[in-house]
Protein backbone atom coordinates (compact mmCIF):
# COMPACT_ATOMS: atom_id res chain seq x y z
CA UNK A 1 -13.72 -22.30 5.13
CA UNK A 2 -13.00 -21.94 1.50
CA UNK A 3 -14.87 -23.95 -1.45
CA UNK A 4 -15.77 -23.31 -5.23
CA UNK A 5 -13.03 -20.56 -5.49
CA UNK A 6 -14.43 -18.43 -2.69
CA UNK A 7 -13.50 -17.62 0.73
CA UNK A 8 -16.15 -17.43 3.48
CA UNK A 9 -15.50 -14.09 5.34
CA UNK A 10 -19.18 -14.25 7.62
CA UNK A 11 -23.10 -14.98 7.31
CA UNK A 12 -25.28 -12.24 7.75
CA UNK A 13 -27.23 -11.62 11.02
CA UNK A 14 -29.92 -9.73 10.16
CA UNK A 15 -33.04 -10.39 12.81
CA UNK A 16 -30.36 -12.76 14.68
CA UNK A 17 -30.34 -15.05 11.94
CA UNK A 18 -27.17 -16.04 10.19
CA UNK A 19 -28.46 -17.75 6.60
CA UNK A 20 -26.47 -15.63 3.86
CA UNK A 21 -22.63 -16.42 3.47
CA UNK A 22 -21.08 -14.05 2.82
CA UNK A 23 -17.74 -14.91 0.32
CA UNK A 24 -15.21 -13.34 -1.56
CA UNK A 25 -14.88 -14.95 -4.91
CA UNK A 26 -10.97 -15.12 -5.54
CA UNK A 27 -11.92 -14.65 -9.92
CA UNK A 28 -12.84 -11.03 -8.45
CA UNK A 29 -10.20 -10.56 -5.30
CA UNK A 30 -8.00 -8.73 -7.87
CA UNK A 31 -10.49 -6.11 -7.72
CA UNK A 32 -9.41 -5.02 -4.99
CA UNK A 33 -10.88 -4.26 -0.90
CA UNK A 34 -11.70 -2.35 1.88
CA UNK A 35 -11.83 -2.50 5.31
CA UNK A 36 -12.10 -0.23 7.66
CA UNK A 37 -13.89 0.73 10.93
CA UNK A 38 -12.91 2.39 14.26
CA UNK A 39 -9.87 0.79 16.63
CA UNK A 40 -10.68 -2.22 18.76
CA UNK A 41 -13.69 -3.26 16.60
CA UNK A 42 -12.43 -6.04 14.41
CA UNK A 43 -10.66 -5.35 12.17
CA UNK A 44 -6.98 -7.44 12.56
CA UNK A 45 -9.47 -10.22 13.30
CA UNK A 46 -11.47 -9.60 9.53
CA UNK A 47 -7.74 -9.12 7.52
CA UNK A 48 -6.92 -12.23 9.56
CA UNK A 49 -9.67 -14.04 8.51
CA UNK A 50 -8.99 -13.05 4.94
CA UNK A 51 -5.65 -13.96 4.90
CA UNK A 52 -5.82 -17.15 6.01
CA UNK A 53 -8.56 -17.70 3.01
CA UNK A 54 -6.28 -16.40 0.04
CA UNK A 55 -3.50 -18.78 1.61
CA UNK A 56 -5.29 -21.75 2.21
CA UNK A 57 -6.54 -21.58 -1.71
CA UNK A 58 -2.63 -21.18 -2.74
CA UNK A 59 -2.53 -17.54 -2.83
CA UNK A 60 0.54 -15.68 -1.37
CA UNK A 61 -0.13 -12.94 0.90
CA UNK A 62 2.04 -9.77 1.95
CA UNK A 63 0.54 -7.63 5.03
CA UNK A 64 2.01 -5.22 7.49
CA UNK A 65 1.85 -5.97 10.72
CA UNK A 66 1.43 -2.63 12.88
CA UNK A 67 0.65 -3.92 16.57
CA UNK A 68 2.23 -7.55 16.29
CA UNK A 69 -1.13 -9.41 16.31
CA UNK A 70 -0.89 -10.93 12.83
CA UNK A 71 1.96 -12.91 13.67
CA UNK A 72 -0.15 -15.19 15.17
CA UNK A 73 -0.90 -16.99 11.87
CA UNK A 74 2.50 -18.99 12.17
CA UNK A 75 0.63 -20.46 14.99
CA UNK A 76 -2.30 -23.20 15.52
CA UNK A 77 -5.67 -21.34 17.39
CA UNK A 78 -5.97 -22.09 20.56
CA UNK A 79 -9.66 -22.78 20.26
CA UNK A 80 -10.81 -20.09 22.49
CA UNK A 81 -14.54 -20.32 23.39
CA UNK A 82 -15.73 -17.10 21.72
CA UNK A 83 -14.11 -18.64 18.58
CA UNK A 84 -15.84 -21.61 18.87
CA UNK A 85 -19.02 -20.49 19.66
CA UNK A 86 -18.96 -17.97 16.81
CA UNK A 87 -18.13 -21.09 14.66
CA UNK A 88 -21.29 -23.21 15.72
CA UNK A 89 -23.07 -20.13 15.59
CA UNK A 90 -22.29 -19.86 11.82
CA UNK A 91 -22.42 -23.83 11.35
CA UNK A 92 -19.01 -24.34 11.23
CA UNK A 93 -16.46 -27.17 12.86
CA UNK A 94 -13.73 -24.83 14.34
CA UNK A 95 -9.92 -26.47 13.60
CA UNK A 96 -6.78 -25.01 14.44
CA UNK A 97 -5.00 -24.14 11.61
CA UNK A 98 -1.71 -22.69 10.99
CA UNK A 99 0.22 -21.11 7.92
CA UNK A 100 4.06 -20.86 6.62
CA UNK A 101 4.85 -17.73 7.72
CA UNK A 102 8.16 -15.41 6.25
CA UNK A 103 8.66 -12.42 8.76
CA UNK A 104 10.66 -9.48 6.93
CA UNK A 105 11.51 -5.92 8.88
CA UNK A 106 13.61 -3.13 7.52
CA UNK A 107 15.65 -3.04 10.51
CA UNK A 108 16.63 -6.76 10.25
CA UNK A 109 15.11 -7.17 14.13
CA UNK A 110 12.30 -9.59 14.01
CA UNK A 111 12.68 -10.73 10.28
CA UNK A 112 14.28 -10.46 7.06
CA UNK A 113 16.23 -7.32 6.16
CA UNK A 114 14.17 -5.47 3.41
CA UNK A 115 16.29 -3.31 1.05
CA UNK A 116 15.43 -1.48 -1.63
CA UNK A 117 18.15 0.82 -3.65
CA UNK A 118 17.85 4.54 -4.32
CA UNK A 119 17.47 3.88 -8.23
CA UNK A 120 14.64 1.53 -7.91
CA UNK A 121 12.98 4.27 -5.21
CA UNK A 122 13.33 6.73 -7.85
CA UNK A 123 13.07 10.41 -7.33
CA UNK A 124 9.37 10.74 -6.45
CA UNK A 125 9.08 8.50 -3.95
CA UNK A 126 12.14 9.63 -2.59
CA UNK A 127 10.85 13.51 -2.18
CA UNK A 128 8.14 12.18 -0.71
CA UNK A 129 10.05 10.41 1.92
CA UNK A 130 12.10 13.38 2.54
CA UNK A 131 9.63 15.37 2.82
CA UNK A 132 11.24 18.05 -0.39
CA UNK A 133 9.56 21.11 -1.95
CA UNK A 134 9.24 21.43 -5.64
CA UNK A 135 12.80 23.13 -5.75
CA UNK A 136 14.51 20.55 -4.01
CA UNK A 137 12.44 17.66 -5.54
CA UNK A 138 13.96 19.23 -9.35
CA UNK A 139 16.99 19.10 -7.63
CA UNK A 140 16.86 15.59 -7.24
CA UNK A 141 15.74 14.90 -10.48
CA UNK A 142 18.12 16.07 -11.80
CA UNK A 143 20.90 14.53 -9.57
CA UNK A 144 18.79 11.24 -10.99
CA UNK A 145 19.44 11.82 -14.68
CA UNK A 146 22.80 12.79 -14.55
CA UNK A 147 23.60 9.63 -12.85
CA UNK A 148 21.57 7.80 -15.19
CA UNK A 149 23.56 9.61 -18.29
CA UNK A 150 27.48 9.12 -16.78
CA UNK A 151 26.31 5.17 -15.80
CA UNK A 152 26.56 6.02 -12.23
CA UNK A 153 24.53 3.23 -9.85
CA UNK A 154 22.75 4.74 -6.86
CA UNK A 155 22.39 2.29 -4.38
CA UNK A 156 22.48 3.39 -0.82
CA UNK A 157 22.32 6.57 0.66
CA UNK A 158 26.28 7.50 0.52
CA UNK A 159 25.47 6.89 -3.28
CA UNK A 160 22.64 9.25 -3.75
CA UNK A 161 25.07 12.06 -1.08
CA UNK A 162 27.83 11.80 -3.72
CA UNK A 163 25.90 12.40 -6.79
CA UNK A 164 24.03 15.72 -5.06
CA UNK A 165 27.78 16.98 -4.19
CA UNK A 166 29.15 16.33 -7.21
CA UNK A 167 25.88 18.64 -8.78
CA UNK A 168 26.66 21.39 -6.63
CA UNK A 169 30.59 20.72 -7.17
CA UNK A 170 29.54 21.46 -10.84
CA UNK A 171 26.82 23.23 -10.79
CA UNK A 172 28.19 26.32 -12.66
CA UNK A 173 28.78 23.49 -15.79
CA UNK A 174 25.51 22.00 -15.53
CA UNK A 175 23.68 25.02 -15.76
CA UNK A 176 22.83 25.44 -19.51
CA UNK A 177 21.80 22.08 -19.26
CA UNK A 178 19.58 21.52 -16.32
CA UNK A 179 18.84 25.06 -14.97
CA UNK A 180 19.85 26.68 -11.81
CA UNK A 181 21.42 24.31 -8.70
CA UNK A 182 21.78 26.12 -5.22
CA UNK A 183 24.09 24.96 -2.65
CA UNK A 184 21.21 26.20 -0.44
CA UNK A 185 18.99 23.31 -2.31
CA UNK A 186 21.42 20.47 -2.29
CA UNK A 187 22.19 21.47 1.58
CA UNK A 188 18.43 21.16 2.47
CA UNK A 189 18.52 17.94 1.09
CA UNK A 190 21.44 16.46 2.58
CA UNK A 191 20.05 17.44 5.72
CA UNK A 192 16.68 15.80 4.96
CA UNK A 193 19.51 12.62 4.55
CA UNK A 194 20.85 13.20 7.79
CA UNK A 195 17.47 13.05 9.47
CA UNK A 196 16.67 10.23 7.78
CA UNK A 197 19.72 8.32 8.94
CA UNK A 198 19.33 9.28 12.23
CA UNK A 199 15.85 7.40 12.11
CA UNK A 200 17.79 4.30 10.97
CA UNK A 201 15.86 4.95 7.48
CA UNK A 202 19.51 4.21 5.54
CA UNK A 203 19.12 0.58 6.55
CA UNK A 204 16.32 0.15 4.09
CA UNK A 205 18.53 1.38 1.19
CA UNK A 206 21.00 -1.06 -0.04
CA UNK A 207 21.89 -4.41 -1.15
CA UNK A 208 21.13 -7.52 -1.87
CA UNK A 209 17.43 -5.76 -2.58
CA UNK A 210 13.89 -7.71 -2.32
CA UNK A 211 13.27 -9.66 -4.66
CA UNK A 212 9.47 -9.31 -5.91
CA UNK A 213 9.73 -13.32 -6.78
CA UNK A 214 10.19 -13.59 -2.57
CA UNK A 215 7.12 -12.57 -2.11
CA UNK A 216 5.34 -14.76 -4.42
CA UNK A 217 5.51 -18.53 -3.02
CA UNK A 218 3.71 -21.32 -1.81
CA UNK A 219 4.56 -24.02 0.27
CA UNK A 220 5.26 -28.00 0.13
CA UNK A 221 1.22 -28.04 0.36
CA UNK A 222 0.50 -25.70 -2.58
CA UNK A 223 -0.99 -22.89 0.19
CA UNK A 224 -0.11 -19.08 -0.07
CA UNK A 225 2.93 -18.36 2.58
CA UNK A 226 2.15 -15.37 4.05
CA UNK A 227 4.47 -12.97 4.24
CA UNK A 228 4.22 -10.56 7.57
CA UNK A 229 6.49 -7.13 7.65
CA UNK A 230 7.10 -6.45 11.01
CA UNK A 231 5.95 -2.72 10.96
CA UNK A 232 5.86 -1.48 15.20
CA UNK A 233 9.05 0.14 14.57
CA UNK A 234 8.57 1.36 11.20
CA UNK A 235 5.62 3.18 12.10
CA UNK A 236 7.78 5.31 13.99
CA UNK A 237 8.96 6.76 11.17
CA UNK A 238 4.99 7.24 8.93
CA UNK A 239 6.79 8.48 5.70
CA UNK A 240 8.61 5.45 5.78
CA UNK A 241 6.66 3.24 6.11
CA UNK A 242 3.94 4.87 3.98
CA UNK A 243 6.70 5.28 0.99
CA UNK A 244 7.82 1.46 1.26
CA UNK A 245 4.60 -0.08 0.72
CA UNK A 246 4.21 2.22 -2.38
CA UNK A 247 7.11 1.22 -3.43
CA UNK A 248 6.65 -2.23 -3.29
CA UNK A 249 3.32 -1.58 -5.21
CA UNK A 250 4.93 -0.13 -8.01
CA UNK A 251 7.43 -2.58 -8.49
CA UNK A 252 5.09 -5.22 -8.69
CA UNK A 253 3.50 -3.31 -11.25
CA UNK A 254 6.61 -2.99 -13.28
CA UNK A 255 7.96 -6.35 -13.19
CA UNK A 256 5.09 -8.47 -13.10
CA UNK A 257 3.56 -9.57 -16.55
CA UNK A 258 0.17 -8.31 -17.67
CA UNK A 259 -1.94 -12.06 -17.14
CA UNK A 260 -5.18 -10.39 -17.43
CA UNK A 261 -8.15 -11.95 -14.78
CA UNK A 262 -7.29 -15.26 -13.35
CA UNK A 263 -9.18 -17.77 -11.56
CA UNK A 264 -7.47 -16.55 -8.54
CA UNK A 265 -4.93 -13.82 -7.52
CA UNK A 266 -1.03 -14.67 -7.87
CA UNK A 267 -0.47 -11.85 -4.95
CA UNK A 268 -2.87 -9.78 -2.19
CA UNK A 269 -1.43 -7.43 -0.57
CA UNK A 270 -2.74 -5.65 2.42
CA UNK A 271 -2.35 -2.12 3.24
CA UNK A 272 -2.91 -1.49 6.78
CA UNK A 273 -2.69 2.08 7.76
CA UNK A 274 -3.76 3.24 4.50
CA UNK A 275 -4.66 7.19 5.11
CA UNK A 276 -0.68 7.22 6.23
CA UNK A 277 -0.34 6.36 2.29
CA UNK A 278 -2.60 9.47 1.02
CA UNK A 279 -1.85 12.40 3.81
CA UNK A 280 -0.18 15.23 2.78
CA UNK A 281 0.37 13.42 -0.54
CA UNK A 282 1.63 15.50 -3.64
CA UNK A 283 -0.83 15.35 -6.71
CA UNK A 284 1.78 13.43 -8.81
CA UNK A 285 2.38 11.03 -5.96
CA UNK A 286 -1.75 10.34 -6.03
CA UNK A 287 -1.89 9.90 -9.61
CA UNK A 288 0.50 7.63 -9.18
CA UNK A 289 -1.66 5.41 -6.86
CA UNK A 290 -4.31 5.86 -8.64
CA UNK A 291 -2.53 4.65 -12.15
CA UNK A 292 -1.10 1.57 -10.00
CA UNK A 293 -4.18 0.54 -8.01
CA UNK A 294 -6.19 0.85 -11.48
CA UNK A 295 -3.75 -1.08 -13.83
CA UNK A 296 -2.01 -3.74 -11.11
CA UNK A 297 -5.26 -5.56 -11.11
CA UNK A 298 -4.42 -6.97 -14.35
CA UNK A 299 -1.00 -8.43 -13.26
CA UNK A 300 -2.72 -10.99 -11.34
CA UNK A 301 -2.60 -8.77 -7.65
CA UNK A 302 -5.33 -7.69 -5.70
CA UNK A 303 -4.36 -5.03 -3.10
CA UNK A 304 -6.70 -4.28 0.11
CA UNK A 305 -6.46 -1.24 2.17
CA UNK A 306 -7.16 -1.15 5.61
CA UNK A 307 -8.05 1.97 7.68
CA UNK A 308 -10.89 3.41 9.71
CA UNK A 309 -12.64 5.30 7.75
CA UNK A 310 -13.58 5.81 4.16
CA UNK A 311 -12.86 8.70 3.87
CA UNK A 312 -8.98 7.95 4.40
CA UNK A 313 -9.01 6.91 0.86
CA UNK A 314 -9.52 9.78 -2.16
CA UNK A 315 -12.26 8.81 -3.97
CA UNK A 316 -10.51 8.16 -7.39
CA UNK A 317 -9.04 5.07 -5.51
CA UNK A 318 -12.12 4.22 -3.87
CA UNK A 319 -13.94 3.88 -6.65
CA UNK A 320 -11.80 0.98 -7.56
CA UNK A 321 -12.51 -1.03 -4.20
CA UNK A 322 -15.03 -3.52 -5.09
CA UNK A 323 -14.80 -6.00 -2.10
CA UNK A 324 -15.83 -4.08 1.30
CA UNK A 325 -16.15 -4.87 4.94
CA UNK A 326 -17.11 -1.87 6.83
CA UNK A 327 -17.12 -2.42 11.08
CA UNK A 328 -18.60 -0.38 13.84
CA UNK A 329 -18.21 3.97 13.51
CA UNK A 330 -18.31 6.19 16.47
CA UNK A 331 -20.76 8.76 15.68
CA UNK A 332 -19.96 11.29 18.84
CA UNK A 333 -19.51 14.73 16.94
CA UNK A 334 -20.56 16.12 13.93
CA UNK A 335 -17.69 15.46 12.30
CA UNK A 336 -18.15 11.52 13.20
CA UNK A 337 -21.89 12.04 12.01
CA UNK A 338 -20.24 13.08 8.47
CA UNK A 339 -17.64 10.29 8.16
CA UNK A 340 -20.51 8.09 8.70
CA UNK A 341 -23.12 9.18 6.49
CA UNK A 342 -20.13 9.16 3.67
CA UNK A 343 -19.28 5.42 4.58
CA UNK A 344 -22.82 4.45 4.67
CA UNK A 345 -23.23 6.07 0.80
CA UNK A 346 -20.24 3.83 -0.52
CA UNK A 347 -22.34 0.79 0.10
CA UNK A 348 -25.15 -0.84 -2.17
CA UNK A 349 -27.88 -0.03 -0.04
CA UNK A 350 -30.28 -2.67 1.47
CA UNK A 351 -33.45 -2.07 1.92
CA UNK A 352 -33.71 -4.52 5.09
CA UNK A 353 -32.03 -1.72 7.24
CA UNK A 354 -30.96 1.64 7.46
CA UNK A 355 -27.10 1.39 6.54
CA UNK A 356 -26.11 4.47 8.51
CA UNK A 357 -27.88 3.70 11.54
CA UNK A 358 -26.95 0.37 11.51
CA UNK A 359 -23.08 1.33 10.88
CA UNK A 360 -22.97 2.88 14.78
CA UNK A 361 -24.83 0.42 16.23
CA UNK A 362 -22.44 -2.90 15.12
CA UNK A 363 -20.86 -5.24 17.64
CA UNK A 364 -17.40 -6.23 17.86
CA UNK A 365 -16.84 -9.04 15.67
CA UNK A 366 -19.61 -7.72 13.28
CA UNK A 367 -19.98 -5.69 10.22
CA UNK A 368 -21.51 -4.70 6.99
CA UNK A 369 -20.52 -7.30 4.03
CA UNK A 370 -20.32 -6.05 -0.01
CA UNK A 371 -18.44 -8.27 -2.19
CA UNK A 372 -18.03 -8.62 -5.41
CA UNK A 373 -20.97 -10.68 -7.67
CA UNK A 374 -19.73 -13.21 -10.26
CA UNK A 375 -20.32 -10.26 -13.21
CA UNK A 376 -18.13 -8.01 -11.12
CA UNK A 377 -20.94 -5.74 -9.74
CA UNK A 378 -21.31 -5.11 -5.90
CA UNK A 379 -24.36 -7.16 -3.89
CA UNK A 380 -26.51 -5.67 -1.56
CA UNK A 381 -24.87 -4.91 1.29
CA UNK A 382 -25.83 -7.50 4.33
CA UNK A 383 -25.08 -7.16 8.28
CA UNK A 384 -23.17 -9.95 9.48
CA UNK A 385 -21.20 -11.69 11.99
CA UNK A 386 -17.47 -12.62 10.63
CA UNK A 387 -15.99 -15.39 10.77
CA UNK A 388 -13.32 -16.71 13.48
CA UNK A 389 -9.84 -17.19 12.35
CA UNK A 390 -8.28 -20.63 12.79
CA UNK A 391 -4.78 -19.67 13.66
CA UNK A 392 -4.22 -18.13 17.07
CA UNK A 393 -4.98 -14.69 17.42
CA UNK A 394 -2.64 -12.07 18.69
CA UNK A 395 1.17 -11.64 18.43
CA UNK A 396 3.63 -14.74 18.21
CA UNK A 397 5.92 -15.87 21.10
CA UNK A 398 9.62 -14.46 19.87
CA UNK A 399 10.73 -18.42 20.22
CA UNK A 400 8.15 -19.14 17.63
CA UNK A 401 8.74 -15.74 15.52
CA UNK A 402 12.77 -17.27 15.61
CA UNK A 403 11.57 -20.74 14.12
CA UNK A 404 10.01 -19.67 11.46
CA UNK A 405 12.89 -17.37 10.58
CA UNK A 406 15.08 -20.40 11.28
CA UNK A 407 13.20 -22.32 8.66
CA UNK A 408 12.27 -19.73 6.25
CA UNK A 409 13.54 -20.06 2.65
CA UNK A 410 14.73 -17.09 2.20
CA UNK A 411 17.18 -17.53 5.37
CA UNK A 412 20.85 -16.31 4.62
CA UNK A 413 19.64 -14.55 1.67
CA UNK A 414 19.57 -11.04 2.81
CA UNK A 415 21.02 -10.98 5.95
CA UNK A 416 24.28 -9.64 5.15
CA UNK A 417 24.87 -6.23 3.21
CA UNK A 418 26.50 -6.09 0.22
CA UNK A 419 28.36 -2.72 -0.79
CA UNK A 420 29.45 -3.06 -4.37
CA UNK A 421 31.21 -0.45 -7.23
CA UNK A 422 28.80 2.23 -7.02
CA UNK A 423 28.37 6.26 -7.69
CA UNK A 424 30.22 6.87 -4.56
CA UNK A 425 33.34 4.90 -5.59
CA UNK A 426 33.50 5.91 -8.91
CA UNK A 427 33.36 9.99 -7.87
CA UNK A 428 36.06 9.52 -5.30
CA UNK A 429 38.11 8.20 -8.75
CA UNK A 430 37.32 10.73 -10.27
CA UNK A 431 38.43 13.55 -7.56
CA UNK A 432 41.69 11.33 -7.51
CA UNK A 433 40.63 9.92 -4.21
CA UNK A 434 40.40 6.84 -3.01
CA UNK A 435 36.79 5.29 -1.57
CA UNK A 436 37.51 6.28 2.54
CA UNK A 437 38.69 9.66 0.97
CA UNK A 438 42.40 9.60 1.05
CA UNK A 439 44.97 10.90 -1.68
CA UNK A 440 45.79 8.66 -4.00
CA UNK A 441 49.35 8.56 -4.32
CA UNK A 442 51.10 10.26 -7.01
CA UNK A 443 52.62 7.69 -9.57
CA UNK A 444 57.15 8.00 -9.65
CA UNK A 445 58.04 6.56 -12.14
CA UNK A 446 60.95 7.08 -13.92
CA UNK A 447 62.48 8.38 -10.88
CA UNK A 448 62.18 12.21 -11.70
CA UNK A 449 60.34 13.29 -8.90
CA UNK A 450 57.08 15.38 -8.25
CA UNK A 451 57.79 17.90 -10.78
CA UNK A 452 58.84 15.39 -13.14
CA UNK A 453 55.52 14.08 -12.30
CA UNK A 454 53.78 17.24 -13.11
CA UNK A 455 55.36 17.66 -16.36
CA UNK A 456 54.71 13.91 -17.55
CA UNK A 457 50.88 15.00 -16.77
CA UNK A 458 51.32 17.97 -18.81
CA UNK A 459 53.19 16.55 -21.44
CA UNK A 460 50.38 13.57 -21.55
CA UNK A 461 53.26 10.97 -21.05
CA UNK A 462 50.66 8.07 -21.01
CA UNK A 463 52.86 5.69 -18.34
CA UNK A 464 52.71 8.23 -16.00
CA UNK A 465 48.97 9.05 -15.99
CA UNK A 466 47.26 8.27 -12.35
CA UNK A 467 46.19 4.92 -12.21
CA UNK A 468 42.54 5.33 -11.51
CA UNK A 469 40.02 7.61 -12.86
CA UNK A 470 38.67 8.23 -16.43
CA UNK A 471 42.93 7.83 -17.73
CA UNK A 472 42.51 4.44 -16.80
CA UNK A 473 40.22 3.31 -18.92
CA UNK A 474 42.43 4.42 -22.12
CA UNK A 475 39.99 8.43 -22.62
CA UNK A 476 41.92 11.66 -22.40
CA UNK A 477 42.18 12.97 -18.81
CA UNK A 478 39.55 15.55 -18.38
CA UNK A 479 40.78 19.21 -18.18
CA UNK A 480 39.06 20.03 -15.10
CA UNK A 481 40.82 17.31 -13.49
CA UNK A 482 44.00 17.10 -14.89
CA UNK A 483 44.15 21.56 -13.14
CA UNK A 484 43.01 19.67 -10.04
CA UNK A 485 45.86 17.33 -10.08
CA UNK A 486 48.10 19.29 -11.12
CA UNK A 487 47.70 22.24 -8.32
CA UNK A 488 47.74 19.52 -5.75
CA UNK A 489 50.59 18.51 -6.73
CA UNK A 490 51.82 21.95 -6.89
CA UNK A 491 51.17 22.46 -3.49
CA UNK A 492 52.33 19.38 -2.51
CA UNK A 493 55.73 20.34 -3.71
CA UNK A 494 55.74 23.87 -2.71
CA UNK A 495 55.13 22.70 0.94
CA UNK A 496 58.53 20.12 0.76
CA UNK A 497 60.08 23.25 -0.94
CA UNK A 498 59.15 25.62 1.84
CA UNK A 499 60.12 23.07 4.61
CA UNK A 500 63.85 23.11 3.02
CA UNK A 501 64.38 26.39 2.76
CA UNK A 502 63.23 27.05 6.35
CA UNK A 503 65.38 24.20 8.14
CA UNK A 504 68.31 25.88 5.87
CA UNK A 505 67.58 29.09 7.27
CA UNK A 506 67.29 28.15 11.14
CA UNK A 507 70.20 26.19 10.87
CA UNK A 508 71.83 29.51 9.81
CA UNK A 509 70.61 31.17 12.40
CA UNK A 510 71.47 28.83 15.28
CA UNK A 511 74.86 28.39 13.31
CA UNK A 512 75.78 31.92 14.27
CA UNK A 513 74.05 31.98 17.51
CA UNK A 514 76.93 29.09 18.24
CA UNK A 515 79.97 31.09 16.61
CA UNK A 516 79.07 34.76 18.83
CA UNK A 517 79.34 32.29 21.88
């Protein structure tokens, strides 16, 4: 169903004829798309559709998969006869088709683990994610640089914990520098952790983290794979979900290379859910979709969102949604009446039919059609029936779900965690402790003892410095820690001390207990 660089997404209907095709030219699917209408009329079936076009022309596709059904493209259709019929109906030869498939889901349940670190999250996204005020969001920012400045790696979640206690730890010495830190602050944020964790949201952050190249292949054939996240669970958790998509938007717009337009996209990505992206959303954090959805276009990916209504989407983004496929409204209230007057106004208006009548009144299966022209400017918009997808429709059996994991590429390449030297390791060093937060033992030698100890310290006797920390790597032991050290020790030995002298003394009291007997 795709020729001449174009992908057939339905023919138009209009007075129950189907004669215009309807196709989305892949030189303009980096412009970007929309599709939207209300639940249960068509729209899985119309991303389907499109993904199986960018694939079958050697794009690589990324989608979230919210109720399952997309999974279904691993598999061959099973030629059901409302499928067919559609097909004749549009004069086409239905054939079961089926596509490599890589299934990824941040719990590591019914694909590929997904990780992401907390540096490459950065402190926006993360504030978004745990749902911070402005005080605790400046908080975080500036837990961010002064990890970045002392070379400190934040990569999971104990990470990011151990750089906000060591700002309140120090928060008296950081002052002049970066303004006022509460322990009230840092506490609401470490709570904001907690919930997180609780939600099983710390499995996301870690390594070995996605890489962007993953996402990006074709198979033996030269067709897209399409990569499904497995996203039933994850939408559990909204912010989540919403915040990992973003990020993964904004990575591909920092690693990829600017390529300009291309004869066809190297990426589409499909945002399902989108008005979980923009609710409640900070103005930074929708400048910042706006600045990625504007500029990611010329790294060669084309990202379509996928909600019910238009009006999910602010209209600085929308404006930059060329490709559109609007299905079937509900017009019950006059708040529905609204939504739908505001979708019908998006469209290039026809002047075959009314566009906001006709916007209630579409069948399953069927819906209003603007894409792209070949100078980039959007047709009239047409009514029309779309296509039938070739792979089966629906979610996969879990057998076939565990082939294609079985056979994916990117098998054994995630799986298993890895928790290198990071900010958490290094601050236990430097408090003297080691990682699982036990002393570390005080260094003898020479034989003289703890106090010996403590005056080797003091007299900066370099053989009998603590082996880890900053005095390991040849700098001066810091002040603050060398008093830390040194009243630990202190105590240490006033405790043995104070044990002595009290065994001495009860055995000088039971002594002459014995001798009045």
């Amino acid at each position: 169903m795709a020729d001449d660089g174009a992908i057939l997404v339905g023919k138009s209907s209009l007075n129950g004829t189907s004669d215009k095709s309807e196709r989305l030219l892949l030189k303009l699917a980096n412009r970007h798309g929309l599709v939207t209408g209300a639940t249960g009329t068509g729209k899985t079936v119309t991303l389907q559709v499109m993904a199986e076009g960018f694939a079958r022309n050697g794009v690589p596709v990324f989608a979230a998969d919210i109720k399952g059904d997309l999974s279904g493209v691993v598999a061959p259709g099973d030629g059901k006869p409302a499928f067919v019929n559609r097909a004749k109906e549009l004069g086409l030869d239905y054939q079961p088709d089926q596509f490599t498939t890589v299934f990824w889901d941040v719990f590591g349940e019914q694909g590929h683990p997904v990780r992401a670190t907390i540096s490459e999250m950065g402190p926006l996204l993360l504030a978004r994610l745990l749902d911070l005020n402005d005080t605790a969001e400046g908080v975080l920012n500036i837990a961010f640089r002064i990890a970045d400045e002392q070379k400190l790696l934040l990569l999971d979640l104990k990470d990011l914990r151990a750089i906000l206690t060591y700002v309140a730890d120090n928060a008296a010495e950081l002052k002049t520098k970066y303004g006022n830190v509460s322990a009230t602050t840092v506490g609401t944020i470490q709570r904001a952790l907690l919930v997180l964790e609780n939600q099983k949201g710390d499995l996301f952050f870690g390594e070995p983290a996605l890489e962007i190249s993953d996402l990006m292949k074709t198979d033996r054939e030269g067709r897209g794979i399409v990569n499904i996240l497995a996203a039933d669970k994850l939408m559990n958790n909204p912010r989540l979900y919403a915040t990992f998509l973003l990020w993964l938007l904004s990575e591909l717009f920092e690693q990829l290379p600017e390529v300009g337009d291309l004869e066809k996209p190297k990426l589409v990505f499909f945002f399902d859910e989108a008005h979980l992206l923009f609710n409640d959303a900070p103005k930074a954090l929708l400048t910042a979709v706006e600045q990625v959805v504007r500029l990611i276009r010329s790294k060669g990916v084309g990202v379509y969102f996928v909600t019910q209504n238009p009006l999910d989407i602010p209209d600085t983004v929308l404006a930059q949604l060329g490709n559109r496929v609007q299905h079937a409204l509900r017009a019950f209230t006059p708040r529905d009446q609204k939504a739908v007057r505001a979708a019908a106004t998006t469209f290039r208006q026809n002047p075959a039919f009314d566009t906001e009548q006709a916007i209630t009144q579409l069948a399953v299966g069927e819906a209003l059609i603007s894409m792209l022209e070949g100078k980039g400017s959007p047709e009239m918009v047409s009514r029309a029936l779309v296509a039938p997808p070739m792979a089966q429709v629906g979610p996969c059996s879990p057998q076939q779900r565990q082939q294609a994991i079985q056979q994916s590429p990117e098998r054994g390449k995630y799986e298993t965690m890895i928790d290198r030297d990071s900010a958490y390791e290094e601050l236990a060093r430097r408090k003297n402790l080691n990682p699982d937060g036990t002393p570390v033992e005080a260094s003898t030698t020479g034989g003289g003892g703890i106090l010996d100890t403590i005056g080797g310290w003091i007299g900066g006797a370099p053989q009998q410095r603590p082996k880890t920390g900053p005095g390991s790597r040849g700098g001066p032991l810091p002040q603050s820690m060398a008093e830390k050290i040194i009243t630990s020790a202190a105590r240490s030995a006033a405790t043995s001390i104070g044990r002595q002298v009290g065994t001495a003394i009860l055995r000088g009291i039971l002594g002459s207990m014995s001798g009045k007997r």
